[in-house]
N, C-alpha and C. Protein backbone atom coordinates (compact mmCIF):
# COMPACT_ATOMS: atom_id res chain seq x y z
N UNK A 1 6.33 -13.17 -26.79
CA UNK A 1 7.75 -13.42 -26.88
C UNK A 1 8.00 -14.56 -27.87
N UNK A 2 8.89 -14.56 -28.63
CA UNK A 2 9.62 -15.44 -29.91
C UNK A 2 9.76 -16.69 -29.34
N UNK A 3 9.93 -17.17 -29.99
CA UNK A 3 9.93 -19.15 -29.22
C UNK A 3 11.91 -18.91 -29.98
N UNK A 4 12.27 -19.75 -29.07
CA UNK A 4 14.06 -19.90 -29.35
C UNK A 4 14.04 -20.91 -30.69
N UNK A 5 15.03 -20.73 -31.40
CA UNK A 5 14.78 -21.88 -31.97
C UNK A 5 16.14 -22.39 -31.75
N UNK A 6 16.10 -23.92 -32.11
CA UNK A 6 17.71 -24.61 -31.72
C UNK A 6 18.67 -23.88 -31.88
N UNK A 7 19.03 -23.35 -32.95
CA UNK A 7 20.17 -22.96 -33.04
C UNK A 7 20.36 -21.42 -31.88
N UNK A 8 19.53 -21.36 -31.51
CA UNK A 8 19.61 -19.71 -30.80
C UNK A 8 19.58 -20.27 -29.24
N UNK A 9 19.52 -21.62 -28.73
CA UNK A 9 19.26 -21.93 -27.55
C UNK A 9 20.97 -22.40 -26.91
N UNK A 10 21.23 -21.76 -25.14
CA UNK A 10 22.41 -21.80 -25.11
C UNK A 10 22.53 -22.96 -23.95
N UNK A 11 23.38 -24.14 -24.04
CA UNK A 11 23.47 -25.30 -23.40
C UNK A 11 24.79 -25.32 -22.34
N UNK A 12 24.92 -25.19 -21.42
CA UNK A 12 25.42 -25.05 -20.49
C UNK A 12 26.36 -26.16 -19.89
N UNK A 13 27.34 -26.76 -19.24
CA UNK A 13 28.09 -27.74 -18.86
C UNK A 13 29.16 -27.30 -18.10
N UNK A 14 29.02 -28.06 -16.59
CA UNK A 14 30.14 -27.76 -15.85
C UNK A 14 30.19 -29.15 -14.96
N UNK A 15 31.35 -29.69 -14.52
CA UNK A 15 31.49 -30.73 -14.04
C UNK A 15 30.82 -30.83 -12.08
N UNK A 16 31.25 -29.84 -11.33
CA UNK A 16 30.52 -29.91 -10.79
C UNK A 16 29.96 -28.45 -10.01
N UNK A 17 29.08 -28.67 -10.07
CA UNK A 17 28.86 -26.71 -9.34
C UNK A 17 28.80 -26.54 -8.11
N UNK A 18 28.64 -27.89 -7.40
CA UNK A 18 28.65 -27.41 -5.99
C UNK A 18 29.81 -27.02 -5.48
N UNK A 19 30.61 -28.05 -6.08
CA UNK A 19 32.21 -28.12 -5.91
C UNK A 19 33.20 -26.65 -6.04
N UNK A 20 32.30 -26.11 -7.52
CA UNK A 20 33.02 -24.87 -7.36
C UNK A 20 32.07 -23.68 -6.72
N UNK A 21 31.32 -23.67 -6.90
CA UNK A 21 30.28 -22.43 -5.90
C UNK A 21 31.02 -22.43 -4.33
N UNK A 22 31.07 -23.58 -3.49
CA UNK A 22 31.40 -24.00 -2.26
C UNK A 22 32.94 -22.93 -2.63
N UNK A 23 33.85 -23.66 -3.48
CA UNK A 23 34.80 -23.21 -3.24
C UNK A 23 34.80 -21.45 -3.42
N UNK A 24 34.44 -20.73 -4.68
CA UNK A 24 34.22 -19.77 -4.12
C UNK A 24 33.53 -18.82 -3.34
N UNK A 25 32.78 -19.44 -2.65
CA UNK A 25 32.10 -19.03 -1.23
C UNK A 25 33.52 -18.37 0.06
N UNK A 26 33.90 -19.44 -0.18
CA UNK A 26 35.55 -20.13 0.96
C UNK A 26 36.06 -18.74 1.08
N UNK A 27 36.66 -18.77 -0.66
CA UNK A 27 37.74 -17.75 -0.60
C UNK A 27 37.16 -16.23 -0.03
N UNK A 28 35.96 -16.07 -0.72
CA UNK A 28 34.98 -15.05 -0.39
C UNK A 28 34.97 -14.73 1.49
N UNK A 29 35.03 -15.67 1.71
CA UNK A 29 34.67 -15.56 3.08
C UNK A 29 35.71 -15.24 3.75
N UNK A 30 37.11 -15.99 3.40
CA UNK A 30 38.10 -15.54 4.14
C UNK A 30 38.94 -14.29 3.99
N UNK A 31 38.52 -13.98 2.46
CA UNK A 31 38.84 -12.31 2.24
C UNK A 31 38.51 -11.88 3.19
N UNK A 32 37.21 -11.60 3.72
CA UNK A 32 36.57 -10.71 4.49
C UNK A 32 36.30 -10.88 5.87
N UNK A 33 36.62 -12.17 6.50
CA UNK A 33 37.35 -12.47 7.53
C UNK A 33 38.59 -11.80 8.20
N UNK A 34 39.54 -12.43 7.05
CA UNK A 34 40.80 -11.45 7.11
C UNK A 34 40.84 -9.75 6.96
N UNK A 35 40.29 -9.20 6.27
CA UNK A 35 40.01 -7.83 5.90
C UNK A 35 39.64 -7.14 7.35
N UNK A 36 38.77 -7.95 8.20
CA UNK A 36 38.31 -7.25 9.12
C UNK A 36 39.23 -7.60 10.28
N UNK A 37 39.97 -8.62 10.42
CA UNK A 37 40.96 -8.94 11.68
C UNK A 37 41.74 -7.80 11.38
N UNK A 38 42.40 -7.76 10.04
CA UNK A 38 43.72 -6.88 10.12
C UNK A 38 43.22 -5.52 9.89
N UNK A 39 41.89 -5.17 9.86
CA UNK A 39 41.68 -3.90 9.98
C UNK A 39 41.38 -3.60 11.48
N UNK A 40 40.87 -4.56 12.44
CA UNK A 40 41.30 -4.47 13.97
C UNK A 40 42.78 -3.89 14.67
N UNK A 41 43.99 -4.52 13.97
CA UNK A 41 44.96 -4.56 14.58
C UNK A 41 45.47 -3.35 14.11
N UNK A 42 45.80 -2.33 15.09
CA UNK A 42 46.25 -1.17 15.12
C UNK A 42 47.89 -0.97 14.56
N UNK A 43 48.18 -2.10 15.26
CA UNK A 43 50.23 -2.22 14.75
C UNK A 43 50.36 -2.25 13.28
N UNK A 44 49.41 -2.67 12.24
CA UNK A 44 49.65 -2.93 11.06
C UNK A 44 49.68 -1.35 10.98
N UNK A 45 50.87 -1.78 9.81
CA UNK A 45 50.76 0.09 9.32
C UNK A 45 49.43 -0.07 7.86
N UNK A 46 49.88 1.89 7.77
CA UNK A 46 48.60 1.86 6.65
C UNK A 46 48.55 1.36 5.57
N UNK A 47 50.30 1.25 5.54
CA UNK A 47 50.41 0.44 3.65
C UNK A 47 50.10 -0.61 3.67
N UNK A 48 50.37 -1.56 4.43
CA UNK A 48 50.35 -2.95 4.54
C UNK A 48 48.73 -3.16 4.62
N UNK A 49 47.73 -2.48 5.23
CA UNK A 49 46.28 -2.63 5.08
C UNK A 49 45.95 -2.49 3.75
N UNK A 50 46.66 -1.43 2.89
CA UNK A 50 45.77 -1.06 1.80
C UNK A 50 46.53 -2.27 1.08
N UNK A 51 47.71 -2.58 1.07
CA UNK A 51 47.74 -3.69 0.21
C UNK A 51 47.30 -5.03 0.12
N UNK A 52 47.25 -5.56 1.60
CA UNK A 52 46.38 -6.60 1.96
C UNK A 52 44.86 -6.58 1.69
N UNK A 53 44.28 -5.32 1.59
CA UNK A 53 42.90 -5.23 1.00
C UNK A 53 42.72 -5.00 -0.38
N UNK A 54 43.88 -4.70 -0.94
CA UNK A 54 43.70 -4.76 -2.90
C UNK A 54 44.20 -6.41 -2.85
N UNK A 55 44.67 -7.24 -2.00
CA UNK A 55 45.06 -8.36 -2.11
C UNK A 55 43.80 -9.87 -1.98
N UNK A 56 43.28 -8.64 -1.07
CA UNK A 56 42.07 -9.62 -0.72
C UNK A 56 40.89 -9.30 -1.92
N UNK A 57 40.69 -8.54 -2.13
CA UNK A 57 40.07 -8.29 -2.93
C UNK A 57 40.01 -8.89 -4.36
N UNK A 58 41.43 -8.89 -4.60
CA UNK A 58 41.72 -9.69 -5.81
C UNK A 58 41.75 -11.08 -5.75
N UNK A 59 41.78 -11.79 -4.46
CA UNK A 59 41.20 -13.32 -4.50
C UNK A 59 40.14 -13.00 -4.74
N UNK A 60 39.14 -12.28 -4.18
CA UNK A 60 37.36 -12.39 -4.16
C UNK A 60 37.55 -13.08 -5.37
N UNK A 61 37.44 -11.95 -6.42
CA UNK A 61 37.30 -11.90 -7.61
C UNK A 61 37.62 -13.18 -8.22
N UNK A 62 38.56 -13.56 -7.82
CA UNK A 62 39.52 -15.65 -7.93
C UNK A 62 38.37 -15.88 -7.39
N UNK A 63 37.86 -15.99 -6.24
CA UNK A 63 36.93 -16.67 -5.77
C UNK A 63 35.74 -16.64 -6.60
N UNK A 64 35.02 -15.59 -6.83
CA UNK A 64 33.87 -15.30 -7.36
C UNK A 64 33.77 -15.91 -9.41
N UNK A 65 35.00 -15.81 -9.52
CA UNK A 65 35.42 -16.44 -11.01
C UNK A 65 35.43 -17.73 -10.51
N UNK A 66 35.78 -18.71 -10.09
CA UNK A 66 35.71 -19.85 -9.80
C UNK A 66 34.00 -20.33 -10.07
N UNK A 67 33.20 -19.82 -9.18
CA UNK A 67 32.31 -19.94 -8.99
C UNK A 67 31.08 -19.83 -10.08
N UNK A 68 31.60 -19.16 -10.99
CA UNK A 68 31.14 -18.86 -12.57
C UNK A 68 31.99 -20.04 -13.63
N UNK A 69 32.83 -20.45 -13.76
CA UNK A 69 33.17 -21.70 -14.33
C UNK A 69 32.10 -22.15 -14.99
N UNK A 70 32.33 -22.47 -16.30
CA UNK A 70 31.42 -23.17 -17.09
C UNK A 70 31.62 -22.75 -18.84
N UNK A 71 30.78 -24.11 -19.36
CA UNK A 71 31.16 -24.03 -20.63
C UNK A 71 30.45 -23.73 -21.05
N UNK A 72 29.53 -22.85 -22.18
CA UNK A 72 28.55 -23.03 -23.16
C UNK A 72 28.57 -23.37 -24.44
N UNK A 73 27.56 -23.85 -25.00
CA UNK A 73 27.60 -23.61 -26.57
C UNK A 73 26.04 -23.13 -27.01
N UNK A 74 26.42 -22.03 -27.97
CA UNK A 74 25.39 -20.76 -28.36
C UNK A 74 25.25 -20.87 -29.44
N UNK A 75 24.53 -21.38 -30.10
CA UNK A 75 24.47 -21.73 -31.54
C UNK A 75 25.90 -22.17 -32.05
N UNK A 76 26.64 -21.48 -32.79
CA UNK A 76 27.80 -21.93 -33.69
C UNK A 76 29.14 -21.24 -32.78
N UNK A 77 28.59 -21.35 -31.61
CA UNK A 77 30.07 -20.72 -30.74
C UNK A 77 30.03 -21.40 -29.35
N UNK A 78 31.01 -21.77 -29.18
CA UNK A 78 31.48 -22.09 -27.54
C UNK A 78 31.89 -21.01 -26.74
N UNK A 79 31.65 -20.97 -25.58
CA UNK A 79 32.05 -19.86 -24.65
C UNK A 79 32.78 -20.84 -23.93
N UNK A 80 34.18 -20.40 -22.97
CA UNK A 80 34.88 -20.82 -22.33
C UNK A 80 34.92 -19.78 -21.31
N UNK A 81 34.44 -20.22 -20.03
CA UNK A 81 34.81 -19.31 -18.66
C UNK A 81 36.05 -20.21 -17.98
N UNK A 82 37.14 -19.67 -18.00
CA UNK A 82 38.09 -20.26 -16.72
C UNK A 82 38.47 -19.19 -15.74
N UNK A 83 39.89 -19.42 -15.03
CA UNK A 83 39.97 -18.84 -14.15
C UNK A 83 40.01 -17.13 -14.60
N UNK A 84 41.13 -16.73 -15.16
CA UNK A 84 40.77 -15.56 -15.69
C UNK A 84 40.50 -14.87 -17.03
N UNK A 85 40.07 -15.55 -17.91
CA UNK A 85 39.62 -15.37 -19.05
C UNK A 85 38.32 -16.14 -19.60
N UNK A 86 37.59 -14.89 -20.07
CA UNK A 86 36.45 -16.19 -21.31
C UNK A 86 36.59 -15.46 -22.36
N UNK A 87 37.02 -16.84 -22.94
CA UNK A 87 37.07 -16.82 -24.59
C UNK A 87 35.87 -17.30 -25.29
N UNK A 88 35.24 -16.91 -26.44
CA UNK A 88 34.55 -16.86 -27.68
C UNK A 88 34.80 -18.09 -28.39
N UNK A 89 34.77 -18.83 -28.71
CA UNK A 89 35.47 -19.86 -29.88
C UNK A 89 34.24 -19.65 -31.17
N UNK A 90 34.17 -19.86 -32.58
CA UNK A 90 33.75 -20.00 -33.56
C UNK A 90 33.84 -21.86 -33.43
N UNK A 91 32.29 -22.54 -34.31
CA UNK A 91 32.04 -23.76 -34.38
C UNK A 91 33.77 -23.86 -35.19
N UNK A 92 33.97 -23.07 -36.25
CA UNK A 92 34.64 -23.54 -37.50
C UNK A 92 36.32 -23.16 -37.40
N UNK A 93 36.63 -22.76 -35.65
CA UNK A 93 37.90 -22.54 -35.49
C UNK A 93 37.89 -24.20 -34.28
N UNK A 94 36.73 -24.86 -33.92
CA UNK A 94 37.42 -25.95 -33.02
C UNK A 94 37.47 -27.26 -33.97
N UNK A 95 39.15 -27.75 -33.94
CA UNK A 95 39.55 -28.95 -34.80
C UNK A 95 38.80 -30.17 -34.07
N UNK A 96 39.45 -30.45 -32.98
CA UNK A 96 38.97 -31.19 -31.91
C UNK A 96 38.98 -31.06 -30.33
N UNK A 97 38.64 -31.91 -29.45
CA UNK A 97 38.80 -31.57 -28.44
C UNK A 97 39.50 -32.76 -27.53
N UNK A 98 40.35 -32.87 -27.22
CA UNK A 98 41.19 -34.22 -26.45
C UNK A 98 40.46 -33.89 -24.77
N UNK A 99 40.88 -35.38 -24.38
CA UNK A 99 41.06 -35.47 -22.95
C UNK A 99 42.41 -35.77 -22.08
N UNK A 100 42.69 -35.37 -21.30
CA UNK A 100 44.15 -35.22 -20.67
C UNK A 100 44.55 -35.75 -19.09
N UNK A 101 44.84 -36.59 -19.18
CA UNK A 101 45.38 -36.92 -17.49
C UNK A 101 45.85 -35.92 -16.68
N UNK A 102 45.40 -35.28 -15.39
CA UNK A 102 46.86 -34.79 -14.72
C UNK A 102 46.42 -35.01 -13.55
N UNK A 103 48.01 -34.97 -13.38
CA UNK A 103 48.15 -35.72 -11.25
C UNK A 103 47.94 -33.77 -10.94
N UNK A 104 47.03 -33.99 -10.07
CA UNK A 104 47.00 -32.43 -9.95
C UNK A 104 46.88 -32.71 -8.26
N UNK A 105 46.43 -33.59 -7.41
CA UNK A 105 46.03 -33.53 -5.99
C UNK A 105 47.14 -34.32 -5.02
N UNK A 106 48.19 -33.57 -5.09
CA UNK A 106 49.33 -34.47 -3.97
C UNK A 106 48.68 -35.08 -2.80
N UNK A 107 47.95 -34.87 -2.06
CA UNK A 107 47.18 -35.10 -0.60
C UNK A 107 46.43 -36.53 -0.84
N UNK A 108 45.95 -36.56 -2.16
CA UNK A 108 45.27 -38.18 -1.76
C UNK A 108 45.64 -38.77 -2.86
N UNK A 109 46.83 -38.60 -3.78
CA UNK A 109 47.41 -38.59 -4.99
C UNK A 109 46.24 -38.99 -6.11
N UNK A 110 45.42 -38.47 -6.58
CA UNK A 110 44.33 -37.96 -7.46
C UNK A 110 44.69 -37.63 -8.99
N UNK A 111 44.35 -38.58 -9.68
CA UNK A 111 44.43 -38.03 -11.08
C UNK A 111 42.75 -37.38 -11.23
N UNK A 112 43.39 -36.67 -12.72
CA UNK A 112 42.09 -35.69 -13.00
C UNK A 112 42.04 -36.12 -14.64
N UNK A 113 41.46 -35.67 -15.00
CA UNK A 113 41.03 -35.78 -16.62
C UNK A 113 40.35 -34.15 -17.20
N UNK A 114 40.90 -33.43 -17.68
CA UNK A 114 41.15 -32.13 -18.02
C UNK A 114 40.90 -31.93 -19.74
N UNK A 115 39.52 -31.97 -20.44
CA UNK A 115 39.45 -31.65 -21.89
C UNK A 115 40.48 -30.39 -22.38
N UNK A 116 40.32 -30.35 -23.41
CA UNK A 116 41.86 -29.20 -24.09
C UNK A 116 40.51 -29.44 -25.55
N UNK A 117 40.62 -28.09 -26.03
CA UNK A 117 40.48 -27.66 -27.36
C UNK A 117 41.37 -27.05 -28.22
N UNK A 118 41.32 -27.78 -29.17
CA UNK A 118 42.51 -27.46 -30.04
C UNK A 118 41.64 -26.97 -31.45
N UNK A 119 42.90 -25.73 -31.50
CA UNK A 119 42.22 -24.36 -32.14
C UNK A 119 42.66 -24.71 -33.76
N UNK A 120 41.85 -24.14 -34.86
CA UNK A 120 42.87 -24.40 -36.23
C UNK A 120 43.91 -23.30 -36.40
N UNK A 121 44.07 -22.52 -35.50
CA UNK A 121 44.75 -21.59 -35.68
C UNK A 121 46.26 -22.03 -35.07
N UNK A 122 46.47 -23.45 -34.36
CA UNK A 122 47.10 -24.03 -33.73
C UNK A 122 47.05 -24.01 -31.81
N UNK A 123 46.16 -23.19 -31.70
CA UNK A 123 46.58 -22.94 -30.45
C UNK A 123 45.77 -23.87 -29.58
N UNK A 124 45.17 -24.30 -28.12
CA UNK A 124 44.67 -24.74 -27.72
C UNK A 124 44.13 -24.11 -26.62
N UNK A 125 43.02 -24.45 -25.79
CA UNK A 125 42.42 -24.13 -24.87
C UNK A 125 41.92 -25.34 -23.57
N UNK A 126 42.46 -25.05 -22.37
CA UNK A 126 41.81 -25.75 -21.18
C UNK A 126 39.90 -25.73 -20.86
N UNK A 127 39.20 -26.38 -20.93
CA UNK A 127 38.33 -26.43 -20.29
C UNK A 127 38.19 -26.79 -18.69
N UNK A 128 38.15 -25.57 -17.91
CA UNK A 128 38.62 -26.04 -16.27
C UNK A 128 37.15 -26.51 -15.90
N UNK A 129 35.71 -25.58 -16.37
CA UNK A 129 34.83 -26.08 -15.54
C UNK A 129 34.50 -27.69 -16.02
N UNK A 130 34.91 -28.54 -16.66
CA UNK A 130 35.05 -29.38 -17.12
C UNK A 130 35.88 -30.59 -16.28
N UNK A 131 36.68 -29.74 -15.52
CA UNK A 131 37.99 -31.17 -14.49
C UNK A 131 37.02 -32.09 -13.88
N UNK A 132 37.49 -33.24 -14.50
CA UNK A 132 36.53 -34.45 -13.60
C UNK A 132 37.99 -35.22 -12.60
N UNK A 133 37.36 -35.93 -11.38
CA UNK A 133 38.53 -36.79 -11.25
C UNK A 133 38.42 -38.30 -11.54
N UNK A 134 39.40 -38.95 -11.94
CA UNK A 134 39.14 -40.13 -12.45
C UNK A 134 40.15 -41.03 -12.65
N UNK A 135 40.09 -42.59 -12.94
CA UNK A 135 41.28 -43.18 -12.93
C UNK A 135 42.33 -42.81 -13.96
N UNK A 136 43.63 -43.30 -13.29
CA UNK A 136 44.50 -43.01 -14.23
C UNK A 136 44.80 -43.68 -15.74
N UNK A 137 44.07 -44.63 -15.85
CA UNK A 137 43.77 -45.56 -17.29
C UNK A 137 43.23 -45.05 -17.93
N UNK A 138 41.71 -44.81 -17.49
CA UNK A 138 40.60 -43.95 -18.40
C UNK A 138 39.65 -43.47 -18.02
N UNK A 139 39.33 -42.22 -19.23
CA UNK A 139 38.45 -40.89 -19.04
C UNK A 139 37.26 -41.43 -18.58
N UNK A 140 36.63 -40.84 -17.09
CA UNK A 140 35.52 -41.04 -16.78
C UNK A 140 34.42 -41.35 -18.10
N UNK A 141 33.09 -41.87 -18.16
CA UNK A 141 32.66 -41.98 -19.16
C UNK A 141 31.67 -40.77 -19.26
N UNK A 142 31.48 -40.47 -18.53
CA UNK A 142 30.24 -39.48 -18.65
C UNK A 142 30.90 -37.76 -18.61
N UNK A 143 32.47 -37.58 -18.59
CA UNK A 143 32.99 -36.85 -19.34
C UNK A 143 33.01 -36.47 -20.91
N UNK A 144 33.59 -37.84 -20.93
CA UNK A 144 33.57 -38.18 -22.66
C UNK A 144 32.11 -38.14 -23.46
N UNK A 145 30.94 -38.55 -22.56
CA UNK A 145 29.85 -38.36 -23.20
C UNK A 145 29.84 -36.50 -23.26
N UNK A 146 30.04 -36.31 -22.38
CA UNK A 146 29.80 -34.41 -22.13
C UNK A 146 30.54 -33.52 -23.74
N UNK A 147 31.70 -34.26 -23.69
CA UNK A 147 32.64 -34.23 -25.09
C UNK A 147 32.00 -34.42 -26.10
N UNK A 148 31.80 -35.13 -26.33
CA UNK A 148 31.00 -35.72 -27.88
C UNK A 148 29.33 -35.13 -28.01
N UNK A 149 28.57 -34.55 -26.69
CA UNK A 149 27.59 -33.43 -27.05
C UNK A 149 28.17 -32.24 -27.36
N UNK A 150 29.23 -31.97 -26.75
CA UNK A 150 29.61 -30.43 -27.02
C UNK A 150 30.26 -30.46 -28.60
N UNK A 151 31.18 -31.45 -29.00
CA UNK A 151 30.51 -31.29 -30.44
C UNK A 151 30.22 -31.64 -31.12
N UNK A 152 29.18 -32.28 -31.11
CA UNK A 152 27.80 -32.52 -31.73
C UNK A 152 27.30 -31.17 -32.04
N UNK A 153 27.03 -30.25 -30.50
CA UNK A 153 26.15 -29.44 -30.47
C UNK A 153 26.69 -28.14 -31.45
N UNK A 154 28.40 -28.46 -31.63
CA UNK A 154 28.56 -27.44 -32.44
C UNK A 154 29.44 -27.78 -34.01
N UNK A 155 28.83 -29.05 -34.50
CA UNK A 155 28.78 -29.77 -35.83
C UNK A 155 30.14 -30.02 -35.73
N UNK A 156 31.33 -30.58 -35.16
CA UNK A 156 32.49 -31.05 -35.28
C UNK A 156 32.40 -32.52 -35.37
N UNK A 157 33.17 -32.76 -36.60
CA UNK A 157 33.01 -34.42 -36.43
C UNK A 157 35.16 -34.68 -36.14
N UNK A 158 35.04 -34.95 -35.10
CA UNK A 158 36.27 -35.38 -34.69
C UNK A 158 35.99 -35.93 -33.71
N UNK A 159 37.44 -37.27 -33.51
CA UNK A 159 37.64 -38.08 -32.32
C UNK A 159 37.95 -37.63 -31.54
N UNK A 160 38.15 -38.06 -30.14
CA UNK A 160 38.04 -37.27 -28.91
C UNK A 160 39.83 -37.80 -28.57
């Protein structure tokens, strides 16, 4: 077998995996929790089963996408997995990549820090497996380090 060489080797980054594996375990579980209570209960009519089971079903899938979250970079391309899309990026379509505050956790009022890639085509992109939480002043540091390998790894010289 061929030995990889750098540029053919694919580097992986997600903020935390237990965090999201756990979570889609959850949803997984309560699909099919639920699936089987309300397929117990006789009073439900038949529509309401079949729709509650294309319903449940379609969290799995939320669930099971969660759980896949993550960034790569593949030689001269980034892969982006979020919730329902992965996008492709080209090294020579990412300008830069910012970091972003958001109050996202009402319950223990939680800021987050959320990277964004910004496209030359103008457009931009969320990196979710990427959400760190962190103060509201400034970007965790070992985010920002995660930032400045990813492009490195795919020859962008821009500020973060």
């Amino acid at each position: 077998m061929a030995e990889m060489t750098p540029e053919q080797e694919t580097h992986t980054f997600q903020a935390s995996t237990g965090r999201q594996l756990f979570g889609g375990i959850v949803i997984v579980a309560t699909c099919v929790i639920l699936a089987v209570v309300t397929g117990v209960q006789s009073w439900i009519s038949i529509w309401c089963r079949i729709v509650f089971v294309l319903g449940c079903i379609l969290f799995a899938l939320l669930g099971i996408r969660c759980a896949r979250f993550r960034v790569q970079v593949r030689g001269s391309q980034l892969i982006i997995r979020n919730y329902f899309r992965t996008r492709t990026v080209n090294a020579s379509e990412v300008r830069r990549i910012t970091l972003a505050r958001v109050y996202m956790d009402y319950f223990s009022y939680s800021y987050y820090w959320v990277p964004r890639v910004h496209l030359a085509g103008g457009g931009s992109i969320r990196l979710m497996a990427l959400v760190t939480p962190g103060s509201p002043r400034a970007a965790p540091h070992k985010l920002a380090t995660t930032v400045e390998e990813i492009l490195s790894l795919l020859g962008v010289h821009s500020p973060i």
